[in-house]
N, C-alpha and C. Protein backbone atom coordinates (compact mmCIF):
# COMPACT_ATOMS: atom_id res chain seq x y z
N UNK A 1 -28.78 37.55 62.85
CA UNK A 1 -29.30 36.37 63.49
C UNK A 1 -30.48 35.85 62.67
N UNK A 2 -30.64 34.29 62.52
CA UNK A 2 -31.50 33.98 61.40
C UNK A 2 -32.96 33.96 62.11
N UNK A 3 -34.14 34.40 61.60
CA UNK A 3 -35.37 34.28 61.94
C UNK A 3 -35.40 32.67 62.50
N UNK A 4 -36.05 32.55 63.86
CA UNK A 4 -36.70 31.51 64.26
C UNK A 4 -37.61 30.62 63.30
N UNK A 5 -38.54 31.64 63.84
CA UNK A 5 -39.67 30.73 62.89
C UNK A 5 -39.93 30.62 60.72
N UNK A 6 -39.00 30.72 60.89
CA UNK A 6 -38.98 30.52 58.98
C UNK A 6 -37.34 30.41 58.75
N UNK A 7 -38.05 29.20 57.82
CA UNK A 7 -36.05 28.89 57.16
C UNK A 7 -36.14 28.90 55.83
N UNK A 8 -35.03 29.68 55.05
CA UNK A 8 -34.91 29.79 53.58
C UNK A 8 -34.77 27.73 53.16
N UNK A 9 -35.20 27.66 52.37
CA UNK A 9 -35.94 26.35 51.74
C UNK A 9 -34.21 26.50 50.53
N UNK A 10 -34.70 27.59 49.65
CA UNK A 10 -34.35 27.28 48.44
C UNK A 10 -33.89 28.70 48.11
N UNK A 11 -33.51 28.99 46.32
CA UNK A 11 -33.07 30.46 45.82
C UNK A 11 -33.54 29.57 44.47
N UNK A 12 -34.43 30.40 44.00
CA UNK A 12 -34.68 30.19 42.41
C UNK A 12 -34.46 31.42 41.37
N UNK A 13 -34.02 30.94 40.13
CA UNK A 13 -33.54 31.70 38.95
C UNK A 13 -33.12 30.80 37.76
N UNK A 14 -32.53 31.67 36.52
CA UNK A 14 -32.88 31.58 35.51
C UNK A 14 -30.80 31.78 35.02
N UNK A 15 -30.50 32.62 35.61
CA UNK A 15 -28.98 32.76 35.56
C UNK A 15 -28.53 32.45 36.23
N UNK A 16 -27.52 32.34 35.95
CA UNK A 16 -25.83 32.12 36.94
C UNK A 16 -24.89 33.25 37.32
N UNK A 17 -25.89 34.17 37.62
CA UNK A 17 -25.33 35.61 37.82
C UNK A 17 -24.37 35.52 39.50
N UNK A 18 -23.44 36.89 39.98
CA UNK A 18 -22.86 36.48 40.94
C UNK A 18 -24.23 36.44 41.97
N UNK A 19 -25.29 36.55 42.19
CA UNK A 19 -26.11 36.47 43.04
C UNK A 19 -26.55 35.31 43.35
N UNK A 20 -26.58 34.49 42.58
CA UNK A 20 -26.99 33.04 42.34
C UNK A 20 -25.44 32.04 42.80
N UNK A 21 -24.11 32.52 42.26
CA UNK A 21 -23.00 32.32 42.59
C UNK A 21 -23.20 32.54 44.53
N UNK A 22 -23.41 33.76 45.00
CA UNK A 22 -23.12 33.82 46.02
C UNK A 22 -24.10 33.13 47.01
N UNK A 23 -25.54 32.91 46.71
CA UNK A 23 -26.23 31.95 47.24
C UNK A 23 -25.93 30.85 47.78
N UNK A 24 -25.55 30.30 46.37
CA UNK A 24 -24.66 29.27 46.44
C UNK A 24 -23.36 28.44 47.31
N UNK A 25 -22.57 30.37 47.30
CA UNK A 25 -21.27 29.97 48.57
C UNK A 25 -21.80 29.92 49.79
N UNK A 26 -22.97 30.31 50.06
CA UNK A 26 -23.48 30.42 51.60
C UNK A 26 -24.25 28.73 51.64
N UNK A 27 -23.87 28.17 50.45
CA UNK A 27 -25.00 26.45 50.25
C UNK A 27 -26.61 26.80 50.94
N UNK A 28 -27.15 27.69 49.94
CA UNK A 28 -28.51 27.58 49.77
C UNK A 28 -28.75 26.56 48.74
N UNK A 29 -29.93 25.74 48.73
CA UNK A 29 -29.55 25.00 47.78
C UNK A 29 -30.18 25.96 46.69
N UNK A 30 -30.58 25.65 45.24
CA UNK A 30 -30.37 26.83 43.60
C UNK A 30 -31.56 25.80 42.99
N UNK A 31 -32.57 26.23 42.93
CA UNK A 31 -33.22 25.49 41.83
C UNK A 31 -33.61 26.53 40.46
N UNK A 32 -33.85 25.84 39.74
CA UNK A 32 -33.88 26.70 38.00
C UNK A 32 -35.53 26.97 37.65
N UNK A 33 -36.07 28.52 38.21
CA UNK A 33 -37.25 28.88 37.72
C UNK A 33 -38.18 28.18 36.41
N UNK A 34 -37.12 28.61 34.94
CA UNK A 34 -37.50 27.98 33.77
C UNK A 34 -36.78 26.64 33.16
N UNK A 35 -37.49 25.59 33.46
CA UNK A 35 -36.51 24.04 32.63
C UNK A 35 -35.76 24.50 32.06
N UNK A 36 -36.01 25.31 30.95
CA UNK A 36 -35.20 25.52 29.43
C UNK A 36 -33.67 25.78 30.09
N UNK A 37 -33.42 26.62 31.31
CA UNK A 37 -32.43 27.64 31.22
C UNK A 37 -31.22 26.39 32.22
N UNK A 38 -32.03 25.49 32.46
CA UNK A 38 -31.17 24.51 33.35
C UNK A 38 -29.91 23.85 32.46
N UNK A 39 -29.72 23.67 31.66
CA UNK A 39 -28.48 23.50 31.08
C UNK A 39 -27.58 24.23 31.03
N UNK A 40 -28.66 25.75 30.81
CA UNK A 40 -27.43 27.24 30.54
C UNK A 40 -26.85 27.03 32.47
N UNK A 41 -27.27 27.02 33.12
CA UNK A 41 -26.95 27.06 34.87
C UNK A 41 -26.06 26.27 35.21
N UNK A 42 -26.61 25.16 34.41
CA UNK A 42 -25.59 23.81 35.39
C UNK A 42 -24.10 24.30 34.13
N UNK A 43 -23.93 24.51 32.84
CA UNK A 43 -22.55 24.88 32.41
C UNK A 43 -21.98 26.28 32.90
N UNK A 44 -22.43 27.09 33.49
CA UNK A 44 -22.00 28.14 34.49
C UNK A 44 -21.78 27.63 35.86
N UNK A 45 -21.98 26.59 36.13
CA UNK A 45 -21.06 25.92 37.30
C UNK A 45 -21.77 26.19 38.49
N UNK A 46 -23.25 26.03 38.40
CA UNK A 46 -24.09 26.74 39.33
C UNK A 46 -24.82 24.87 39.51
N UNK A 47 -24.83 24.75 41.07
CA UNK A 47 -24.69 23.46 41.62
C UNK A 47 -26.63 23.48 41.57
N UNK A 48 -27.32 22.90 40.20
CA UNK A 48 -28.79 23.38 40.65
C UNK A 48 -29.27 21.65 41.09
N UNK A 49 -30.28 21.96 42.24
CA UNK A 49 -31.02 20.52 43.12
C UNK A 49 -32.25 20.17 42.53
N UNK A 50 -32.96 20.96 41.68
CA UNK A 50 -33.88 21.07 41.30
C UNK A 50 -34.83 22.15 40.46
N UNK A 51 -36.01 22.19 40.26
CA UNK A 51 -36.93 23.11 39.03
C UNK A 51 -37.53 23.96 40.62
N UNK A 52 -38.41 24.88 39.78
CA UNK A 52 -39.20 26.07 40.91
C UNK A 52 -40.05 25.09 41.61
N UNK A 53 -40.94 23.94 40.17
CA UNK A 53 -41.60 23.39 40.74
C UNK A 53 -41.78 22.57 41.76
N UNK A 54 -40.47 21.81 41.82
CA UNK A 54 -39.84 20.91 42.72
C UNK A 54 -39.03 21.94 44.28
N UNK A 55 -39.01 23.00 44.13
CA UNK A 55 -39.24 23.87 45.05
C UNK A 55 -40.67 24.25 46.15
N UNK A 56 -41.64 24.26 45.30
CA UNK A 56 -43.19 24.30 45.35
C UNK A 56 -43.73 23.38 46.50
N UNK A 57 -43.02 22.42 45.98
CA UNK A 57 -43.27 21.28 47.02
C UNK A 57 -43.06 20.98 48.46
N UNK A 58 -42.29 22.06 48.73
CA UNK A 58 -41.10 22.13 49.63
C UNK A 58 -41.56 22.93 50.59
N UNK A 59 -42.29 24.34 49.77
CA UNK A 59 -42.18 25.27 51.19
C UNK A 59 -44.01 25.78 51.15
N UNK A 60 -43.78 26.64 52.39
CA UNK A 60 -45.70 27.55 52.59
C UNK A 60 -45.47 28.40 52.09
N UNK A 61 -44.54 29.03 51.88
CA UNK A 61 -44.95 30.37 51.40
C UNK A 61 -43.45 31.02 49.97
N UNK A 62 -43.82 31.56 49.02
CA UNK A 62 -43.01 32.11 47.95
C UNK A 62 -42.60 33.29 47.94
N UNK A 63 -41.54 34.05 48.01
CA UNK A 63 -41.36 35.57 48.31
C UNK A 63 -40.57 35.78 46.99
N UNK A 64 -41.46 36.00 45.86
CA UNK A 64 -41.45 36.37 44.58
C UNK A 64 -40.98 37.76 44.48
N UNK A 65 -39.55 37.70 43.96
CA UNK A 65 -38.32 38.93 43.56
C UNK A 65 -38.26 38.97 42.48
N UNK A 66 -38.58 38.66 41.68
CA UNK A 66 -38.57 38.68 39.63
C UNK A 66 -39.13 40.44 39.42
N UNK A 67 -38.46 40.51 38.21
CA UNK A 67 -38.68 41.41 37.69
C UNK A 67 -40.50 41.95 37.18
N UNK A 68 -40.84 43.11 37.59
CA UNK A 68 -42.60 43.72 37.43
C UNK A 68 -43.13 42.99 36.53
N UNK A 69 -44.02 42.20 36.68
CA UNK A 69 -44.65 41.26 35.44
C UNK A 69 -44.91 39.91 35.20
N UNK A 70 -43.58 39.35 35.97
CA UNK A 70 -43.71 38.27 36.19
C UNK A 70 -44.00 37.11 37.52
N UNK A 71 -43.88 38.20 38.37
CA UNK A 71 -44.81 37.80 39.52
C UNK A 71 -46.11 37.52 39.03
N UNK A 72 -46.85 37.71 38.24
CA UNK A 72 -47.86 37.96 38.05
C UNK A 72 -48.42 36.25 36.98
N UNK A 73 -47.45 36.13 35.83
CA UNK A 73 -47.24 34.59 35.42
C UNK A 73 -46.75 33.92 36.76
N UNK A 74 -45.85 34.40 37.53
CA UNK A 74 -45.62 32.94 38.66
C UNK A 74 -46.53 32.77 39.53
N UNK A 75 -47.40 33.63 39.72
CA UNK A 75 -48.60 33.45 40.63
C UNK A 75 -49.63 32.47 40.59
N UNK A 76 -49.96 31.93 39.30
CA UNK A 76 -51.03 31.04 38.48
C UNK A 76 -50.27 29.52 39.10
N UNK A 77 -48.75 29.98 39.10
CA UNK A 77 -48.31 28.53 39.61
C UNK A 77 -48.31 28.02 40.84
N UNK A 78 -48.46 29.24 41.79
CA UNK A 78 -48.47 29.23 43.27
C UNK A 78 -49.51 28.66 43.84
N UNK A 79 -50.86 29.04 43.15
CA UNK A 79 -51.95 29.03 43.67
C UNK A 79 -52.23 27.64 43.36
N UNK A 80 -51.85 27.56 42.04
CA UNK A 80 -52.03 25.46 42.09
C UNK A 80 -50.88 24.74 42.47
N UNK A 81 -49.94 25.02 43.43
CA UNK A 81 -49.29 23.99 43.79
C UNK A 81 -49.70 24.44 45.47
N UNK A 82 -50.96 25.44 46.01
CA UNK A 82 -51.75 25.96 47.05
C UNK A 82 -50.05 26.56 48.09
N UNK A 83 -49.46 27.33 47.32
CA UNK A 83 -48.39 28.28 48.25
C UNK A 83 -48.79 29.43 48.31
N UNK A 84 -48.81 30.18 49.20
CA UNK A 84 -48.86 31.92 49.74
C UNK A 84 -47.75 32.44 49.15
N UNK A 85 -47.97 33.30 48.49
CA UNK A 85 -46.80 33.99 47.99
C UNK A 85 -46.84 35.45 48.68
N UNK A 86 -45.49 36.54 48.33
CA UNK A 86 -45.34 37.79 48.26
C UNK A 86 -44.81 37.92 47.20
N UNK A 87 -45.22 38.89 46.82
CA UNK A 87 -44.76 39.85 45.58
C UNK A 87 -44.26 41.79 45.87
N UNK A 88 -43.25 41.78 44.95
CA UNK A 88 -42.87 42.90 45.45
C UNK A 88 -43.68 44.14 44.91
N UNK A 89 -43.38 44.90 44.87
CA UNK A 89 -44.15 46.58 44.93
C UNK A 89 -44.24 46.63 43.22
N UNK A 90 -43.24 46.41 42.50
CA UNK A 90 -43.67 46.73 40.86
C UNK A 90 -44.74 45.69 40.28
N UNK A 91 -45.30 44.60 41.35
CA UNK A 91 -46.61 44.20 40.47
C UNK A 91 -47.82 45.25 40.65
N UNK A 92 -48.74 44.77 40.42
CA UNK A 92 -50.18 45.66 40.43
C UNK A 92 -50.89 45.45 41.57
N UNK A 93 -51.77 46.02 42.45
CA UNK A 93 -52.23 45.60 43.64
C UNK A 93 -53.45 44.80 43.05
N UNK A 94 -54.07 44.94 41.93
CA UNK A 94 -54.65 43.78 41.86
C UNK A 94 -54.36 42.51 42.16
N UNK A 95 -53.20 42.46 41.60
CA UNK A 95 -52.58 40.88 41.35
C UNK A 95 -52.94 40.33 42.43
N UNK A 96 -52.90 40.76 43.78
CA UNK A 96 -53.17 40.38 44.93
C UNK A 96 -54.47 40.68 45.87
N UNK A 97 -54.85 42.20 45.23
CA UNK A 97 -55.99 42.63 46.07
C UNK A 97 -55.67 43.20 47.20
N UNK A 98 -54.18 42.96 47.66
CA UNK A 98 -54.20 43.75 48.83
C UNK A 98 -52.25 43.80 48.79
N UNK A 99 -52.17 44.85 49.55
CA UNK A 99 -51.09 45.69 49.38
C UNK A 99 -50.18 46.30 50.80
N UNK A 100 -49.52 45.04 51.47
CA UNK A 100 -48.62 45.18 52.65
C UNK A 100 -47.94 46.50 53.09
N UNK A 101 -48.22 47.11 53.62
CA UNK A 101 -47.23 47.61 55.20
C UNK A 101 -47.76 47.67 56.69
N UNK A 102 -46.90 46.87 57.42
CA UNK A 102 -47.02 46.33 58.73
C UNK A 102 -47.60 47.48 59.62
N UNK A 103 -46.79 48.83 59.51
CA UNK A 103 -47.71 49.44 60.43
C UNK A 103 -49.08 50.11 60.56
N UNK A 104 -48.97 49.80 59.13
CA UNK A 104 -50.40 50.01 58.59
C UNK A 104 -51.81 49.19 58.46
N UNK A 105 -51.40 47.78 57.73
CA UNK A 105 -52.33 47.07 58.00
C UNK A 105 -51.82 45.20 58.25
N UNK A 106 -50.91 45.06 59.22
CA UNK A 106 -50.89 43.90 59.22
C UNK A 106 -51.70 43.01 59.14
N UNK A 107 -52.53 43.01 60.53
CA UNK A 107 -53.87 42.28 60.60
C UNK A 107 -55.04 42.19 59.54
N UNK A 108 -55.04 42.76 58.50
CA UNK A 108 -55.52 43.01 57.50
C UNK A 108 -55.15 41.46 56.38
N UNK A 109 -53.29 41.74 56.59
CA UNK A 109 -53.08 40.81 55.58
C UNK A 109 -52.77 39.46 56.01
N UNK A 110 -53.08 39.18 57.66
CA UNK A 110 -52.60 37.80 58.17
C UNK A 110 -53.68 36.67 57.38
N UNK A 111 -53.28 35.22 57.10
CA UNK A 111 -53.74 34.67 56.69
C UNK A 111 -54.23 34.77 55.19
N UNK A 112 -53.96 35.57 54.48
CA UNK A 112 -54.53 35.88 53.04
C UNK A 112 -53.61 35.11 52.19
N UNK A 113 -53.69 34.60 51.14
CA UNK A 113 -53.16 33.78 50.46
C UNK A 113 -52.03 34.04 49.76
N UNK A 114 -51.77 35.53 49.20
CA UNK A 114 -51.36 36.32 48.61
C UNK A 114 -51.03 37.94 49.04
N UNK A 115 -50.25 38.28 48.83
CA UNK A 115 -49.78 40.13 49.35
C UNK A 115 -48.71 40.48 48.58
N UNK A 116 -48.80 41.91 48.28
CA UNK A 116 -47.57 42.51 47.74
C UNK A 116 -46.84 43.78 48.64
N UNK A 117 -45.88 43.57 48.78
CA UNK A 117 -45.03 44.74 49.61
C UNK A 117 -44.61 45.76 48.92
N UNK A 118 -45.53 46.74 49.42
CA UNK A 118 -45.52 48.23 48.55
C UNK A 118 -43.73 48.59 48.39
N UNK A 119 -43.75 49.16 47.73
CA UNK A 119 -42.13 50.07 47.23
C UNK A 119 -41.87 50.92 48.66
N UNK A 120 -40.83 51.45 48.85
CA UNK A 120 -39.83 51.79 49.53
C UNK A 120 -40.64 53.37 50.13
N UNK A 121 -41.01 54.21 48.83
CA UNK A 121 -41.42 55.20 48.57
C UNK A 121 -42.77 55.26 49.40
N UNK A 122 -43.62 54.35 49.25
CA UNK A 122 -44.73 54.05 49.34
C UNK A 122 -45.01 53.45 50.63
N UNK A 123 -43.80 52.93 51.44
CA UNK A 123 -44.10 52.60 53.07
C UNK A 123 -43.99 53.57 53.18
N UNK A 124 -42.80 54.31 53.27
CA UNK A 124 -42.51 55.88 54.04
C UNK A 124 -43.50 56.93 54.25
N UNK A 125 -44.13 56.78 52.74
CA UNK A 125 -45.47 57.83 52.92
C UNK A 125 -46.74 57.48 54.17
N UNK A 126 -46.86 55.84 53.49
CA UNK A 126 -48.04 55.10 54.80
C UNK A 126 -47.26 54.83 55.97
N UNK A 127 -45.77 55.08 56.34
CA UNK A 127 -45.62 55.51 57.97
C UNK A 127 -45.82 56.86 58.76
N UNK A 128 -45.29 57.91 57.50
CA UNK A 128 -45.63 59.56 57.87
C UNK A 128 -47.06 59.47 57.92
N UNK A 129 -47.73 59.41 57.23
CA UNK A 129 -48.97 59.76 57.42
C UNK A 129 -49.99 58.98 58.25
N UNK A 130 -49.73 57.58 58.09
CA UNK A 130 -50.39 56.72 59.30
C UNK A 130 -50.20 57.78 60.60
N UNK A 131 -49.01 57.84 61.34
CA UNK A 131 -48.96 58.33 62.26
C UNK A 131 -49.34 59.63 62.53
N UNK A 132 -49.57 60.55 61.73
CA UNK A 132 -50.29 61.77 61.39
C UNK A 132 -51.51 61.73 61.76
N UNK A 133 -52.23 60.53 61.11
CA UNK A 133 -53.38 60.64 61.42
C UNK A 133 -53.57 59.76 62.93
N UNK A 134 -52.88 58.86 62.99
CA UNK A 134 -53.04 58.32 64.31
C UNK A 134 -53.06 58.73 65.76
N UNK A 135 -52.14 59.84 65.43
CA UNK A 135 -51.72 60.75 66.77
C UNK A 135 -52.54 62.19 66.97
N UNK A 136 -52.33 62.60 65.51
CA UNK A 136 -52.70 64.48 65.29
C UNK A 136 -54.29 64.22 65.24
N UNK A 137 -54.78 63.37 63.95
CA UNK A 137 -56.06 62.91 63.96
C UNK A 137 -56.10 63.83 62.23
N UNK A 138 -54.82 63.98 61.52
CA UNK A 138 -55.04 64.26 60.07
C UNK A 138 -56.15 63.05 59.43
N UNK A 139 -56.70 63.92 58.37
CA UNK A 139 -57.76 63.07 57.56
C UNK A 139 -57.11 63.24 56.00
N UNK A 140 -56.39 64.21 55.96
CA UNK A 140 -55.92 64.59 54.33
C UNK A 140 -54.50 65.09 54.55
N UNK A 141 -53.62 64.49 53.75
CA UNK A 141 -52.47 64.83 53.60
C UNK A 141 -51.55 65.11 51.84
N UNK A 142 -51.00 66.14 51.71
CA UNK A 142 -50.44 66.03 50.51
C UNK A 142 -49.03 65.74 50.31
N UNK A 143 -48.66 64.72 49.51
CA UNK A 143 -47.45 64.69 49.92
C UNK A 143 -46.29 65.13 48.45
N UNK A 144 -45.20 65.03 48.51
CA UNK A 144 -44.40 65.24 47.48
C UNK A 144 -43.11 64.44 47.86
N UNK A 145 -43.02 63.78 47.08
CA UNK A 145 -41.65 62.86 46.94
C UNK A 145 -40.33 63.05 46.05
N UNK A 146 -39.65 63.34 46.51
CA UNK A 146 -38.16 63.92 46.24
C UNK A 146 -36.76 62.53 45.95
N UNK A 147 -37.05 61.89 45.17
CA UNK A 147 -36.21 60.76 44.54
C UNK A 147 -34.86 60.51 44.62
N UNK A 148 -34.22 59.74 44.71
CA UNK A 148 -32.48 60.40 44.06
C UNK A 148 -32.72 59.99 42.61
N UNK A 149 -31.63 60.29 42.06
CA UNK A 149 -31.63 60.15 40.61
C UNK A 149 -30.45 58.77 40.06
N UNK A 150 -31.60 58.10 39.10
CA UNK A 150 -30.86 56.91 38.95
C UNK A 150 -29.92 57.27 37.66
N UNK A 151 -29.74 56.17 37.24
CA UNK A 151 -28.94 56.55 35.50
C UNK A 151 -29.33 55.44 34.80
N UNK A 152 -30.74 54.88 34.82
CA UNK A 152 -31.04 53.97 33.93
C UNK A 152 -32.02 55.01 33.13
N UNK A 153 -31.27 54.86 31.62
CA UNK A 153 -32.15 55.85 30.80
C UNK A 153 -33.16 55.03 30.65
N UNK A 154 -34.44 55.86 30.40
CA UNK A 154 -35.90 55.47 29.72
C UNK A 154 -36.20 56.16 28.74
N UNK A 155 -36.14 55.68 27.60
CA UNK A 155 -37.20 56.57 26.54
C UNK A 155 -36.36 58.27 26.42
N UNK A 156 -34.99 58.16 27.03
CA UNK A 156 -34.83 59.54 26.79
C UNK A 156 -34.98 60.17 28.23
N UNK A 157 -35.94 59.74 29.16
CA UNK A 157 -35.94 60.08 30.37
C UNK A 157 -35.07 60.03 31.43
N UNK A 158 -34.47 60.64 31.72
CA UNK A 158 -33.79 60.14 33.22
C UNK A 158 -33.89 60.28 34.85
N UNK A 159 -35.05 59.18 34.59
CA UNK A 159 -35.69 59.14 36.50
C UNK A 159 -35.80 60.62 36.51
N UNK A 160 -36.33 61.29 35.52
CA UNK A 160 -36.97 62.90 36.28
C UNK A 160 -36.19 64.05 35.42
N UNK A 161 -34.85 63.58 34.53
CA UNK A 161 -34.72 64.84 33.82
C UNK A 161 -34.81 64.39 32.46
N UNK A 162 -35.11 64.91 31.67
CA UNK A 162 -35.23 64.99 30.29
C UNK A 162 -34.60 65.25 29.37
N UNK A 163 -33.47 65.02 28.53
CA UNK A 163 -32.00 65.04 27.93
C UNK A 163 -32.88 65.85 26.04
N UNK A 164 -32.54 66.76 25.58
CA UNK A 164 -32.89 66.89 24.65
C UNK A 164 -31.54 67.43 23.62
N UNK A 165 -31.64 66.97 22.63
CA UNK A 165 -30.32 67.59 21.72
C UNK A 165 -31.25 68.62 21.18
């Protein structure tokens, strides 16, 4: 059931990937993050209405999904076209200064201009332990986090094992 009070505006990007395809079949309208890439979009058959900027215009608030890093360039644009953004968990909590989970500190982040929504890993810990301390009255907790294992190699690494010939 769709949220009441907030309506998706728009879907911005750079490809014509099936994600952008499937946006699309649901007629969100598609606008193109970077000018440059709007030619590559519209010959992938991707129906675009408009630029990010021309998005900007449109809505209160930006819920910035780009890849770690570049939340951080799209932010400079947010703030001068005066939109609230979110950013997800792989930016830096600087970027924002403050660092979302609801049961932790909503009221904290109402009204702030800017927030990033910690990683997955990183609510779970601030729900176990919030409530630890909320209930038991813990002051110190240690924790250890147990991953699944991906298969995107790094450097030789793999999310936690180490491949050596």
């Amino acid at each position: 059931m769709p949220k009441q009070d907030a309506k998706l505006i728009g879907v911005s990007d750079v490809v014509a990937d099936y994600r952008v395809k499937m946006a699309m079949k649901k007629n969100y309208p598609i606008y193109c993050s970077v000018p440059d890439k709007l030619p590559d979009m519209k010959k992938q058959g991707v129906e675009v209405v408009g630029t990010l900027e021309d998005l900007l215009k449109k809505v209160d608030v930006m819920v910035d999904c780009t890849p770690a890093g570049l939340g951080a360039k799209n932010k400079v644009m947010y703030d001068r076209a005066g939109v609230k953004s979110v950013f997800q968990g792989g930016e830096k909590h600087e970027l924002t200064g403050s660092s979302f989970v609801a049961q932790c500190n909503y009221e904290e982040n109402l009204n702030k201009p800017a927030t990033r929504v910690v990683s997955c890993n990183t609510t779970g810990i601030c729900r176990t332990v919030g409530t630890l301390e909320n209930t038991l009255g813990v002051k110190k907790a240690r924790v250890v986090v147990f991953r699944r294992l991906t298969f995107r190699l790094i450097r030789g690494l793999m999310r936690g094992l180490l491949f050596r010939s």
